[in-house]
PDB file of N, CA and C in Angstrom:
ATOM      1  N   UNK A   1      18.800  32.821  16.127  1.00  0.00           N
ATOM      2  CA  UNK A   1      18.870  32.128  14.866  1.00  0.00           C
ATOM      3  C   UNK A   1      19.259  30.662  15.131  1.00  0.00           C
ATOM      4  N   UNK A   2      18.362  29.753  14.456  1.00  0.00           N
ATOM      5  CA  UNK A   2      18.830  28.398  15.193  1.00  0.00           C
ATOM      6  C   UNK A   2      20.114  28.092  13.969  1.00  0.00           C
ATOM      7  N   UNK A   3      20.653  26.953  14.751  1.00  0.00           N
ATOM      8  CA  UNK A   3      21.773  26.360  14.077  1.00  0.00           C
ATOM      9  C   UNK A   3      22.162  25.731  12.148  1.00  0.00           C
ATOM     10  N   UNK A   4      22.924  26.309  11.712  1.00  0.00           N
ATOM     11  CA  UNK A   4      22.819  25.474  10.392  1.00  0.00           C
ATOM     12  C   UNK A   4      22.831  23.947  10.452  1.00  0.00           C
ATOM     13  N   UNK A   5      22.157  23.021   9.711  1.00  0.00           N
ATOM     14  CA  UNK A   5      22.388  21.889   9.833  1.00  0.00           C
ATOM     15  C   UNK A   5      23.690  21.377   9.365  1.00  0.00           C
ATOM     16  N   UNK A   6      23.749  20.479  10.064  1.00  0.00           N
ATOM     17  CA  UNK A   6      25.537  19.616   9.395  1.00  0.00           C
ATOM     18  C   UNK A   6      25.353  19.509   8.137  1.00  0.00           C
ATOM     19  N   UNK A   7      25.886  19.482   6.858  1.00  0.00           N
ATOM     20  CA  UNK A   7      25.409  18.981   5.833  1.00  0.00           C
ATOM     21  C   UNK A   7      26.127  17.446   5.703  1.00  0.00           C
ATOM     22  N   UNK A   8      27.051  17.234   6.238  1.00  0.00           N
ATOM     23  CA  UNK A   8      27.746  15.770   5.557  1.00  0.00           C
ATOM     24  C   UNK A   8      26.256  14.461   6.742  1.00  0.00           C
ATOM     25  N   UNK A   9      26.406  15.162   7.601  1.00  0.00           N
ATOM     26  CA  UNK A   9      25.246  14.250   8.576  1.00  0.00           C
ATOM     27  C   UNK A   9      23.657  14.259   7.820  1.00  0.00           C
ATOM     28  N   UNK A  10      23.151  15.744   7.011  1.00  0.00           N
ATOM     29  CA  UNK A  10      22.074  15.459   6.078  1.00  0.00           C
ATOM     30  C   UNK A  10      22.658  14.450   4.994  1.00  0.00           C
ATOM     31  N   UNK A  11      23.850  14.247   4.341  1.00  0.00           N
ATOM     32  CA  UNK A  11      23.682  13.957   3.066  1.00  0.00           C
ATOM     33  C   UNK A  11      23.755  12.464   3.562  1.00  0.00           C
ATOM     34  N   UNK A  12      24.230  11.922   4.535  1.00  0.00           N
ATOM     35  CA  UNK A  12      24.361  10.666   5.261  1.00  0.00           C
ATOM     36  C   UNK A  12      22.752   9.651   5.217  1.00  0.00           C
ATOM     37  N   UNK A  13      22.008  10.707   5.959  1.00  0.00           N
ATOM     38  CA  UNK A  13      20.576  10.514   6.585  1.00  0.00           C
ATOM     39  C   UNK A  13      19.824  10.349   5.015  1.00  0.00           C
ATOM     40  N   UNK A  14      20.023  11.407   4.337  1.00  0.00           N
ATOM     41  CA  UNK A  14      19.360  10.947   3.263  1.00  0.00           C
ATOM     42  C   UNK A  14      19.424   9.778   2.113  1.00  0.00           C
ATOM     43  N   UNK A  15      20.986   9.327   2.180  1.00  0.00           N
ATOM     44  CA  UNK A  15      21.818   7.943   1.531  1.00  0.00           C
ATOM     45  C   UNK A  15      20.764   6.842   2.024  1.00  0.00           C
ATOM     46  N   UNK A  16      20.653   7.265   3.321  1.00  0.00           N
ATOM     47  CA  UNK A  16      20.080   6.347   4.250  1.00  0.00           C
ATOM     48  C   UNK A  16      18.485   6.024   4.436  1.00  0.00           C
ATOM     49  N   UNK A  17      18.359   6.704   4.547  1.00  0.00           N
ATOM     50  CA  UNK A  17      16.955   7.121   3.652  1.00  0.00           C
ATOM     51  C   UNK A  17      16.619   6.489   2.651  1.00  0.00           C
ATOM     52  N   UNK A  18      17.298   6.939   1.772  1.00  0.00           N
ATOM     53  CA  UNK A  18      16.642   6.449   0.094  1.00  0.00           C
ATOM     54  C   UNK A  18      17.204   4.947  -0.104  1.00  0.00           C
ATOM     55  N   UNK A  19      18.080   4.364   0.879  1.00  0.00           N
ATOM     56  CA  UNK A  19      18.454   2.891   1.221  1.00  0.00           C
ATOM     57  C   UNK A  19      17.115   2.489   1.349  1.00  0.00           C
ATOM     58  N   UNK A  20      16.820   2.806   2.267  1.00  0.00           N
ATOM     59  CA  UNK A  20      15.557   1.932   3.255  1.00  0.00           C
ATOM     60  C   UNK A  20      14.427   1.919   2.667  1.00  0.00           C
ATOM     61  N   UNK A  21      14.071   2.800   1.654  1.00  0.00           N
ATOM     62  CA  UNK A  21      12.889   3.272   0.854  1.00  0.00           C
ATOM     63  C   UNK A  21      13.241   2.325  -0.109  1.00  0.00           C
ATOM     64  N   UNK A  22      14.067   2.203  -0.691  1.00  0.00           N
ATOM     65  CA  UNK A  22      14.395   1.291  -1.716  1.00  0.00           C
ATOM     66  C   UNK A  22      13.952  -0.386  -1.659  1.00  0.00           C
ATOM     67  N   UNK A  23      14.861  -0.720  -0.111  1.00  0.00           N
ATOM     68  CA  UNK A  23      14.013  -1.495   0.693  1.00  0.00           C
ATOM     69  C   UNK A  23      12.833  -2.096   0.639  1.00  0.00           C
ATOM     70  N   UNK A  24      12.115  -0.993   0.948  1.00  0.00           N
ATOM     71  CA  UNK A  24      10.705  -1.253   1.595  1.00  0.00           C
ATOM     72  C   UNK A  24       9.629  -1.219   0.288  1.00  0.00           C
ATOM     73  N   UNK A  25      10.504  -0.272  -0.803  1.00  0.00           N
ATOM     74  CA  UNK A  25       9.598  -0.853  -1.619  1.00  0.00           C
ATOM     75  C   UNK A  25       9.864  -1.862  -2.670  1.00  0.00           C
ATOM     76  N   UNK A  26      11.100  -2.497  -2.526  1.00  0.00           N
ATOM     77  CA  UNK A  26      11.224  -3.832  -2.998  1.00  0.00           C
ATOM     78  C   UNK A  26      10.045  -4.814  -2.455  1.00  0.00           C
ATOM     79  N   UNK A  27      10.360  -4.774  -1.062  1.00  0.00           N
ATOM     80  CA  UNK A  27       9.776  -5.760  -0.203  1.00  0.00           C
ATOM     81  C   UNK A  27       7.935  -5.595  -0.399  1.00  0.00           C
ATOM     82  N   UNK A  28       7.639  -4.723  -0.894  1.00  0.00           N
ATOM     83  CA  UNK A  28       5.969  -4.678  -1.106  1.00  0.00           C
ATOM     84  C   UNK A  28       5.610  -5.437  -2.173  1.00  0.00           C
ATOM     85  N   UNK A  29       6.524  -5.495  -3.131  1.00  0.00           N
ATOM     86  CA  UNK A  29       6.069  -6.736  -4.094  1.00  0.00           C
ATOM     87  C   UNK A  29       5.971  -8.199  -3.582  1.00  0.00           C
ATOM     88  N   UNK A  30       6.525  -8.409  -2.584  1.00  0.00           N
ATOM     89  CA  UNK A  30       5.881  -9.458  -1.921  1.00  0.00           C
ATOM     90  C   UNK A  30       5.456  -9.482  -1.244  1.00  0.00           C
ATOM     91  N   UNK A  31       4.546  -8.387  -0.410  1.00  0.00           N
ATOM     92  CA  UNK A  31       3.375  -8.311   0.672  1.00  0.00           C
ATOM     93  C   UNK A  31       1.891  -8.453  -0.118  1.00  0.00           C
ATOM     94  N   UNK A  32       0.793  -8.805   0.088  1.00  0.00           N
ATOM     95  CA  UNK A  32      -0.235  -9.387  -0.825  1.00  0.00           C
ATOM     96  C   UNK A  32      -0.973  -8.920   0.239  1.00  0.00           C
ATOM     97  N   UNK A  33      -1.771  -8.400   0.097  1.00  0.00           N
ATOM     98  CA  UNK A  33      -3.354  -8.022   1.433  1.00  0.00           C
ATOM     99  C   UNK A  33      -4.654  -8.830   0.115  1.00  0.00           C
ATOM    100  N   UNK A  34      -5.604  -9.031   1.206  1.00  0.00           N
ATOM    101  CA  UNK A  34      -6.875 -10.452   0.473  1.00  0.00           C
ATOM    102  C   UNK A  34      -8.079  -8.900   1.419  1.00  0.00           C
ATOM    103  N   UNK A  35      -8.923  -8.934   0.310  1.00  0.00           N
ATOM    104  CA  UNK A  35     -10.211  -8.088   0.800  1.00  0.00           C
ATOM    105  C   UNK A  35     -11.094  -9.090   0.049  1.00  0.00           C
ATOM    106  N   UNK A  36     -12.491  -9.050   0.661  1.00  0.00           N
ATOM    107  CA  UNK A  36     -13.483  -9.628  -0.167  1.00  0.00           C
ATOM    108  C   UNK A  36     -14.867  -8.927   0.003  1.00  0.00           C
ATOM    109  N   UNK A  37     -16.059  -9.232  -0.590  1.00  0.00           N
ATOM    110  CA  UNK A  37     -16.920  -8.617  -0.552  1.00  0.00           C
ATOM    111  C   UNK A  37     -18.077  -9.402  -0.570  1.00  0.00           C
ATOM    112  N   UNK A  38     -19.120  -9.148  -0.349  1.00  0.00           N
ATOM    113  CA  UNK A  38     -20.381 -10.257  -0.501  1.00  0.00           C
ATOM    114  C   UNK A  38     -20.655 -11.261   0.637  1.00  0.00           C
ATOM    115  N   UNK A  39     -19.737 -10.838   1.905  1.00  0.00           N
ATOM    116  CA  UNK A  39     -20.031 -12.218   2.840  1.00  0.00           C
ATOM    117  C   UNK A  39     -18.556 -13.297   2.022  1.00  0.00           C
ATOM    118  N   UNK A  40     -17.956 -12.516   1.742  1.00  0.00           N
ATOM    119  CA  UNK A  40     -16.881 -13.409   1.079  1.00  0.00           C
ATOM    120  C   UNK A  40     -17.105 -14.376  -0.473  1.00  0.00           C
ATOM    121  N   UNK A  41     -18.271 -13.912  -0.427  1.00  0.00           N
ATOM    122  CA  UNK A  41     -18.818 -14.405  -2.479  1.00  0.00           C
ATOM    123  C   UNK A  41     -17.337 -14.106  -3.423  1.00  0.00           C
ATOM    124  N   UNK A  42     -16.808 -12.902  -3.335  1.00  0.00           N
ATOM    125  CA  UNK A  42     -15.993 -12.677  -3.983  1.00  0.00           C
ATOM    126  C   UNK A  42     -14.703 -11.537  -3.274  1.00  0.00           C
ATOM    127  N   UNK A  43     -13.469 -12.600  -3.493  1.00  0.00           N
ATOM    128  CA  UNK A  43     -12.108 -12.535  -2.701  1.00  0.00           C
ATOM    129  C   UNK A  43     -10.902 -12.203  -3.737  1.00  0.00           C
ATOM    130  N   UNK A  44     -10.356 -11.245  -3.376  1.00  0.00           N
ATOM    131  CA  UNK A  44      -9.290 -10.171  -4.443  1.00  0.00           C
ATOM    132  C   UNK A  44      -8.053 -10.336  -3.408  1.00  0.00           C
ATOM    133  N   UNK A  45      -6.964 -10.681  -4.617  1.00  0.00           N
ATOM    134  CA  UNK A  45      -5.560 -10.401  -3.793  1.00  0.00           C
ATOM    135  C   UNK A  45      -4.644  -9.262  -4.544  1.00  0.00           C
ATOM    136  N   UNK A  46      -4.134  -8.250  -3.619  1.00  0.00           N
ATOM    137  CA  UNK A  46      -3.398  -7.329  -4.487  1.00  0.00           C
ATOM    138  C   UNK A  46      -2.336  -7.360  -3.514  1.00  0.00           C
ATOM    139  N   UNK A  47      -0.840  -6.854  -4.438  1.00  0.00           N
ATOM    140  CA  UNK A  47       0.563  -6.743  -4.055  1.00  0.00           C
ATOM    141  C   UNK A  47       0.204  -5.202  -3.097  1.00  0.00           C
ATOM    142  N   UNK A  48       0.972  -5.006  -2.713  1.00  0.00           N
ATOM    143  CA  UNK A  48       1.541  -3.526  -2.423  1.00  0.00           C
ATOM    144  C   UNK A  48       2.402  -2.885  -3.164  1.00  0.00           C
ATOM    145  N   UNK A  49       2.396  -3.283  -4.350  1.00  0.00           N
ATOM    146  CA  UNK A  49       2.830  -2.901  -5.401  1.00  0.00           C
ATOM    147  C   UNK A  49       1.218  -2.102  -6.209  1.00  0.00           C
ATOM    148  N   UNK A  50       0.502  -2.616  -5.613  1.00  0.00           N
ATOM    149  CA  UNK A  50      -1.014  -2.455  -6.329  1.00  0.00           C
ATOM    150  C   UNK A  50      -1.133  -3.302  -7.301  1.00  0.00           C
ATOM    151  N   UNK A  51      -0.740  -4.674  -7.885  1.00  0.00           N
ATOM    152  CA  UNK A  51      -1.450  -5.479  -8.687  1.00  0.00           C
ATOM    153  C   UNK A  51      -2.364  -6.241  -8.347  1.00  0.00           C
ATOM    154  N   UNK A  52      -3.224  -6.639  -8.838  1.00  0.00           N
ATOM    155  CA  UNK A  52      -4.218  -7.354  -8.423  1.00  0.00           C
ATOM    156  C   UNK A  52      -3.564  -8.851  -9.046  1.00  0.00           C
ATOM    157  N   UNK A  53      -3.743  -9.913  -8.135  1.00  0.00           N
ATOM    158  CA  UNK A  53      -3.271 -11.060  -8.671  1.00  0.00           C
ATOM    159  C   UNK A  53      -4.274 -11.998  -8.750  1.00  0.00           C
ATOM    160  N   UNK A  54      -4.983 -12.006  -7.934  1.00  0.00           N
ATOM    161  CA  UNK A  54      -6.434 -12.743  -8.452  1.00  0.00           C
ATOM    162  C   UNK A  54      -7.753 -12.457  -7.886  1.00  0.00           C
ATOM    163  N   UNK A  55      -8.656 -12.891  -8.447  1.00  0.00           N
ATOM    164  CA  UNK A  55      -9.736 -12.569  -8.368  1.00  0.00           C
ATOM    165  C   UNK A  55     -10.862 -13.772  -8.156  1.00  0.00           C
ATOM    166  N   UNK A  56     -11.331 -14.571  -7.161  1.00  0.00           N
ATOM    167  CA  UNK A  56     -11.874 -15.530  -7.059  1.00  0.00           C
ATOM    168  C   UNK A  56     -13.626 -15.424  -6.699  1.00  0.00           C
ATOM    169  N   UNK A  57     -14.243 -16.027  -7.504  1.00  0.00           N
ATOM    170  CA  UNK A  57     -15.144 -15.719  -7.240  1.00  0.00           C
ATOM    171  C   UNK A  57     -16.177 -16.796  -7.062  1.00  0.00           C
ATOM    172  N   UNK A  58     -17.260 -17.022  -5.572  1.00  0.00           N
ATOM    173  CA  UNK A  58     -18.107 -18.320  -5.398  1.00  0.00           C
ATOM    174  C   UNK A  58     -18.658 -18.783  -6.465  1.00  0.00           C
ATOM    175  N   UNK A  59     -18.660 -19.678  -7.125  1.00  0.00           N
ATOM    176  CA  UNK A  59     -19.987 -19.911  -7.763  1.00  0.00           C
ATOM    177  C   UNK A  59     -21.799 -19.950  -7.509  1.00  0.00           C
ATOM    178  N   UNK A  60     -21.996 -19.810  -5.979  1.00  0.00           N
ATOM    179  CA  UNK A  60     -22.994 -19.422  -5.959  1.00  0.00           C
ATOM    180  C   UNK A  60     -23.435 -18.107  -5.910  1.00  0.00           C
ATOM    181  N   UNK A  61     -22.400 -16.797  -6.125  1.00  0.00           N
ATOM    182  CA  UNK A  61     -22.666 -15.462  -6.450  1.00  0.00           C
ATOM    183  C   UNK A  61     -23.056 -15.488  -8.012  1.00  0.00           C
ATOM    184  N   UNK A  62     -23.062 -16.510  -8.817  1.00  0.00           N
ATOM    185  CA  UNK A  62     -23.414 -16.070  -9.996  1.00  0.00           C
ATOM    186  C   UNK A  62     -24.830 -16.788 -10.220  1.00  0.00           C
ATOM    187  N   UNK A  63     -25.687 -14.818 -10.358  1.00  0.00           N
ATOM    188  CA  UNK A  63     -26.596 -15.737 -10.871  1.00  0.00           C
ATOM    189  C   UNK A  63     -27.559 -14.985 -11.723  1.00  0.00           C
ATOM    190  N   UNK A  64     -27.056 -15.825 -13.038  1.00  0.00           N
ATOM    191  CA  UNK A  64     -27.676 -14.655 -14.224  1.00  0.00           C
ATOM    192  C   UNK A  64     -28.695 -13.858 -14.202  1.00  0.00           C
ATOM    193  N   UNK A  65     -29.856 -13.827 -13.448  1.00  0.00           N
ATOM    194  CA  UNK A  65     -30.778 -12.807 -13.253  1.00  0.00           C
ATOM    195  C   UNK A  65     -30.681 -11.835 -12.779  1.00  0.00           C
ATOM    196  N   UNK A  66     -28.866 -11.616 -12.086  1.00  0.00           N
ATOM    197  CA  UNK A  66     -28.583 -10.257 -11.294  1.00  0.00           C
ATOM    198  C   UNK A  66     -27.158 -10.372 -11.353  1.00  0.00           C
ATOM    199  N   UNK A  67     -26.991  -9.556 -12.866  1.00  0.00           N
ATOM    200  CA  UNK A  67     -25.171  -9.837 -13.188  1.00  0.00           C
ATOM    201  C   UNK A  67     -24.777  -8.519 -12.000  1.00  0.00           C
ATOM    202  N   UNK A  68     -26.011  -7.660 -11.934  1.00  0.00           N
ATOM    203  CA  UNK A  68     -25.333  -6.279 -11.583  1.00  0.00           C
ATOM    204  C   UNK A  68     -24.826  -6.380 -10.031  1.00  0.00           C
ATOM    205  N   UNK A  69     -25.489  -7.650  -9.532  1.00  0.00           N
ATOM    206  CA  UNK A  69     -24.767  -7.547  -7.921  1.00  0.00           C
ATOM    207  C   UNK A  69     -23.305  -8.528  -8.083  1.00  0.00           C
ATOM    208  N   UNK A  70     -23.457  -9.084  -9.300  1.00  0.00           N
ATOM    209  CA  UNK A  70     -21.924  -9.577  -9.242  1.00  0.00           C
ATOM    210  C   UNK A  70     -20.860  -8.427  -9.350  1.00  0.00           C
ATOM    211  N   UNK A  71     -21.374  -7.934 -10.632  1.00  0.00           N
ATOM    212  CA  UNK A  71     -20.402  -6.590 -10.732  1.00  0.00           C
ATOM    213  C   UNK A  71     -20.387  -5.803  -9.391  1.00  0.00           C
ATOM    214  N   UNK A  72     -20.991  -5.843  -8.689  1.00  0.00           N
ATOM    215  CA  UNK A  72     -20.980  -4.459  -7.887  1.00  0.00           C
ATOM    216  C   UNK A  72     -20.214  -5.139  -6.786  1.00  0.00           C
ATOM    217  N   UNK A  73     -20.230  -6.911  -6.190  1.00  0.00           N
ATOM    218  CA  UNK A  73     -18.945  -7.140  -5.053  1.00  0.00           C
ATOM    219  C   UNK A  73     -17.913  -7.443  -6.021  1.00  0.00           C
ATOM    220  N   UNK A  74     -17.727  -7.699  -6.882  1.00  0.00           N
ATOM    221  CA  UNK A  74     -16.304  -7.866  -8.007  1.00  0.00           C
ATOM    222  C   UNK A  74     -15.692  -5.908  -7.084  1.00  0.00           C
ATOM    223  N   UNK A  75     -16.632  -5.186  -7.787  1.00  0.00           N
ATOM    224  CA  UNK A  75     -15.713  -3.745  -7.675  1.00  0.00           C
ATOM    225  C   UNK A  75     -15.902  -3.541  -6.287  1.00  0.00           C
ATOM    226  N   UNK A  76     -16.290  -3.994  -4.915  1.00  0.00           N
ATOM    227  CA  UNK A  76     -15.690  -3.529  -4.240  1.00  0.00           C
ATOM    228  C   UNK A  76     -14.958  -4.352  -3.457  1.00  0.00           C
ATOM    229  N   UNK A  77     -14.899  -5.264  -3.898  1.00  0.00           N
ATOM    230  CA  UNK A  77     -13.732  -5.808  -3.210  1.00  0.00           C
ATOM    231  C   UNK A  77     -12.242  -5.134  -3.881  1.00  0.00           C
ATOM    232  N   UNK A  78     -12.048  -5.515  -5.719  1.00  0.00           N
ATOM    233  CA  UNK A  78     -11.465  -4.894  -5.653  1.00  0.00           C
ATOM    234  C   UNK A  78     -10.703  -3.339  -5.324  1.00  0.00           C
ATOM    235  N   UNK A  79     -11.372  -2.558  -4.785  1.00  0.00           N
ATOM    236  CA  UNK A  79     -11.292  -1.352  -4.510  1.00  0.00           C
ATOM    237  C   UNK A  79     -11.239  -1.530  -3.134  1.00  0.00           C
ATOM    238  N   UNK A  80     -11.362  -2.542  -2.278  1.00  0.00           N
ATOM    239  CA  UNK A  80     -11.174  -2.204  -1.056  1.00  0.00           C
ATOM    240  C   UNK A  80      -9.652  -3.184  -0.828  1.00  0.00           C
ATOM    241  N   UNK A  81      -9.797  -4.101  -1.635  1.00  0.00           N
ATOM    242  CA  UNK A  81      -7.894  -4.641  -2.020  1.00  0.00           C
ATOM    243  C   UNK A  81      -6.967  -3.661  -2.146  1.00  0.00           C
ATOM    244  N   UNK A  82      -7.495  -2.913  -2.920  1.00  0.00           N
ATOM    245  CA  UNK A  82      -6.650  -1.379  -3.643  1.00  0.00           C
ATOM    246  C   UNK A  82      -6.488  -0.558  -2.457  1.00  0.00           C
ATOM    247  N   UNK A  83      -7.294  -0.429  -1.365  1.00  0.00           N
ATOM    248  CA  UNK A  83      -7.110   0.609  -0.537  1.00  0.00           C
ATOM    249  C   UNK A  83      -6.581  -0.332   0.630  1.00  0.00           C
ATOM    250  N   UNK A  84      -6.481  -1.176   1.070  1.00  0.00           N
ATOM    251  CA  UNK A  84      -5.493  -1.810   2.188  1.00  0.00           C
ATOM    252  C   UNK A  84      -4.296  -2.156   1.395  1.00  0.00           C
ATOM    253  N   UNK A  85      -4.051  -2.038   0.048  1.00  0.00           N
ATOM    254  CA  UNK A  85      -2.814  -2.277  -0.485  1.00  0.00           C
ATOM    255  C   UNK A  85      -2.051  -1.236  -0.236  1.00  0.00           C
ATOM    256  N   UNK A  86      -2.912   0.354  -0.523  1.00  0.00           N
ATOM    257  CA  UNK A  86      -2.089   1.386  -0.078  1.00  0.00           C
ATOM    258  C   UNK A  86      -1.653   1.825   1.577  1.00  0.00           C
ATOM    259  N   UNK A  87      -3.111   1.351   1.956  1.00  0.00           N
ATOM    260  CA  UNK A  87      -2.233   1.333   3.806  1.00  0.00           C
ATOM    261  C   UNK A  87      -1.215   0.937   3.921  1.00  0.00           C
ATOM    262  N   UNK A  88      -1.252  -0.408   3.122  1.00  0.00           N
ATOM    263  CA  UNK A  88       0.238  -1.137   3.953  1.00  0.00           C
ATOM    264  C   UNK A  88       1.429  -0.248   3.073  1.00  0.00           C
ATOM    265  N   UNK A  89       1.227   0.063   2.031  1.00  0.00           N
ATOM    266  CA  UNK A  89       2.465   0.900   1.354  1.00  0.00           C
ATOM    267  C   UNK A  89       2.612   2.374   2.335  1.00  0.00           C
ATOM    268  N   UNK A  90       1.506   3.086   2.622  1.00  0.00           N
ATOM    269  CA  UNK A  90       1.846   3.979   3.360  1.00  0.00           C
ATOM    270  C   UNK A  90       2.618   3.984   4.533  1.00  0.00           C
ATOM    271  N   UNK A  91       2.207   2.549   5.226  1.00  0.00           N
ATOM    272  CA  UNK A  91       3.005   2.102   6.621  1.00  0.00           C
ATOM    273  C   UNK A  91       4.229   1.909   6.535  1.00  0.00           C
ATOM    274  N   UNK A  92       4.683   1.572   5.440  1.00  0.00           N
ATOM    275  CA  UNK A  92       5.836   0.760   5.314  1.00  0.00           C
ATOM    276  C   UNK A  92       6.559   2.107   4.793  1.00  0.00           C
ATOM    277  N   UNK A  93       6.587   2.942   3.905  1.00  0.00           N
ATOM    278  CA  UNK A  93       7.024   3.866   3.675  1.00  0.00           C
ATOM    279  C   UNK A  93       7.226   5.401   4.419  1.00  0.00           C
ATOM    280  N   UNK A  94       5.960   5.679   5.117  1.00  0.00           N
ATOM    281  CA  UNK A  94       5.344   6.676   5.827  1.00  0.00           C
ATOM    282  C   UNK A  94       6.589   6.795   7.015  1.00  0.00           C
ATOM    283  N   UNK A  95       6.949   5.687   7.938  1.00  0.00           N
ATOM    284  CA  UNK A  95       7.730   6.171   8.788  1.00  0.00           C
ATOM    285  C   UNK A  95       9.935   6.464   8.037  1.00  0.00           C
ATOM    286  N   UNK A  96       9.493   6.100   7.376  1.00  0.00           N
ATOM    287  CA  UNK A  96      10.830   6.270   6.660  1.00  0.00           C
ATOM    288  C   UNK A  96      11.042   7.680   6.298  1.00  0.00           C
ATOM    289  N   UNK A  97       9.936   8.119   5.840  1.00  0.00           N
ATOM    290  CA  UNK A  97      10.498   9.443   5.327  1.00  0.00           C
ATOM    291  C   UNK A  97       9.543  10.688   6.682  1.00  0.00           C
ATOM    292  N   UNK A  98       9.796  10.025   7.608  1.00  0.00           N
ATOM    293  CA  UNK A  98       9.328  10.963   8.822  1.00  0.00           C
ATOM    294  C   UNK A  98      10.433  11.298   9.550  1.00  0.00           C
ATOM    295  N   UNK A  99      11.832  10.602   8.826  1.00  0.00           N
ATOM    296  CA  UNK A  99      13.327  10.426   9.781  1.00  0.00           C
ATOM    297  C   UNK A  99      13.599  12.191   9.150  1.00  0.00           C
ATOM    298  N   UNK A 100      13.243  12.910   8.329  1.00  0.00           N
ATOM    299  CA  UNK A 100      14.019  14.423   8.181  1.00  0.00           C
ATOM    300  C   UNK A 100      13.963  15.148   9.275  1.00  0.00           C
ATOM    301  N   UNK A 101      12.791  15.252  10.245  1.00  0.00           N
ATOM    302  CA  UNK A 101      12.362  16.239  11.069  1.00  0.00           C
ATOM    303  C   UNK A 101      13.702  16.343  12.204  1.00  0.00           C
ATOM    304  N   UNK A 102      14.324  15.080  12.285  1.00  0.00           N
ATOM    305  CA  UNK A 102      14.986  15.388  13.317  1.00  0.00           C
ATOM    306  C   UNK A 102      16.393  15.904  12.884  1.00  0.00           C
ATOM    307  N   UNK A 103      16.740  16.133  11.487  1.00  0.00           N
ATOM    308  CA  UNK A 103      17.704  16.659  10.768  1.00  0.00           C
ATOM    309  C   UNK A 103      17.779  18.142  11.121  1.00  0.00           C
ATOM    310  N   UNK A 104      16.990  18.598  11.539  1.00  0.00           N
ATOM    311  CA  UNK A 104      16.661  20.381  11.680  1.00  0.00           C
ATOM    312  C   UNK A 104      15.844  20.901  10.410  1.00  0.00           C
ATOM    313  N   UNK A 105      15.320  20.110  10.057  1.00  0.00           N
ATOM    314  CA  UNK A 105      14.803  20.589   8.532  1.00  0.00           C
ATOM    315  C   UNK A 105      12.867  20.574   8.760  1.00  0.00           C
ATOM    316  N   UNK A 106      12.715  21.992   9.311  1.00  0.00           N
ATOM    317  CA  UNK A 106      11.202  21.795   9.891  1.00  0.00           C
ATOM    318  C   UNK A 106      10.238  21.424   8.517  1.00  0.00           C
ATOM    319  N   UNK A 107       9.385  20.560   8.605  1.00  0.00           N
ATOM    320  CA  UNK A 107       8.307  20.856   7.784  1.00  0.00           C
ATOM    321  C   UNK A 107       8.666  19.410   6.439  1.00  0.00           C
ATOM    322  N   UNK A 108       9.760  19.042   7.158  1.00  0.00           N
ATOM    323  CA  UNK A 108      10.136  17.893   5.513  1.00  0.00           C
ATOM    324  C   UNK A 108       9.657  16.086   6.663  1.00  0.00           C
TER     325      UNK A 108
END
C-alpha cells in the first residue's frame, strides 16, 4: 500500500499553485500574439486573455468585386490569433498545474 500523502505539504503545494496560476493569468492580459492571413493583407492582435484588439487590414485587399475573400482572411486570421492565443495560455498555465503528480496524487 503506498504511502498517505502529507496533507499540510498538499495544502502548501496547492496555496502555491493557485498563487502562480493567479499569476500567470494576470500576466496573459498583457501577452498579445499578431497572426495574419492573405500574405499579410490582413493582421489580428489578440491578448491571451482571448480579446481581439485589433484588426488591420491592407487596403489593397479590398476589392469590391470579391468581398468574400476579404471575409474569408478577416476569419482566418482571426481564428488563427484565437488559436496561438490559446497556446500561449496553455503554456503558461499547462506546466503549473502539472506540479500535483509529484504530490502522490496519480492522475491529477
Amino acid at each position: 500500500m503506498p504511502p498517505q500523502p502529507n496533507m499540510q505539504q498538499l495544502l502548501k503545494q496547492a496555496q502555491k499553485m493557485q498563487e502562480q496560476m493567479l499569476a500567470a493569468q494576470e500576466s496573459l492580459k498583457d501577452e498579445v500574439v499578431e497572426a495574419s492571413a492573405g500574405g499579410g493583407m490582413v493582421t489580428v492582435q489578440v491578448t491571451g486573455e482571448l480579446h481581439v484588439n485589433s484588426i488591420t487590414i491592407n487596403p489593397e485587399a479590398v476589392d469590391p468585386d470579391d468581398v468574400e475573400l476579404l471575409q474569408d482572411m478577416v476569419l482566418a486570421a482571426v481564428n488563427e490569433g484565437l488559436r496561438s492565443a490559446q497556446e500561449l495560455a496553455s503554456a503558461k498555465l499547462g506546466g503549473i498545474a502539472g506540479g500535483l503528480g509529484g504530490l502522490g496524487l496519480p492522475g491529477l
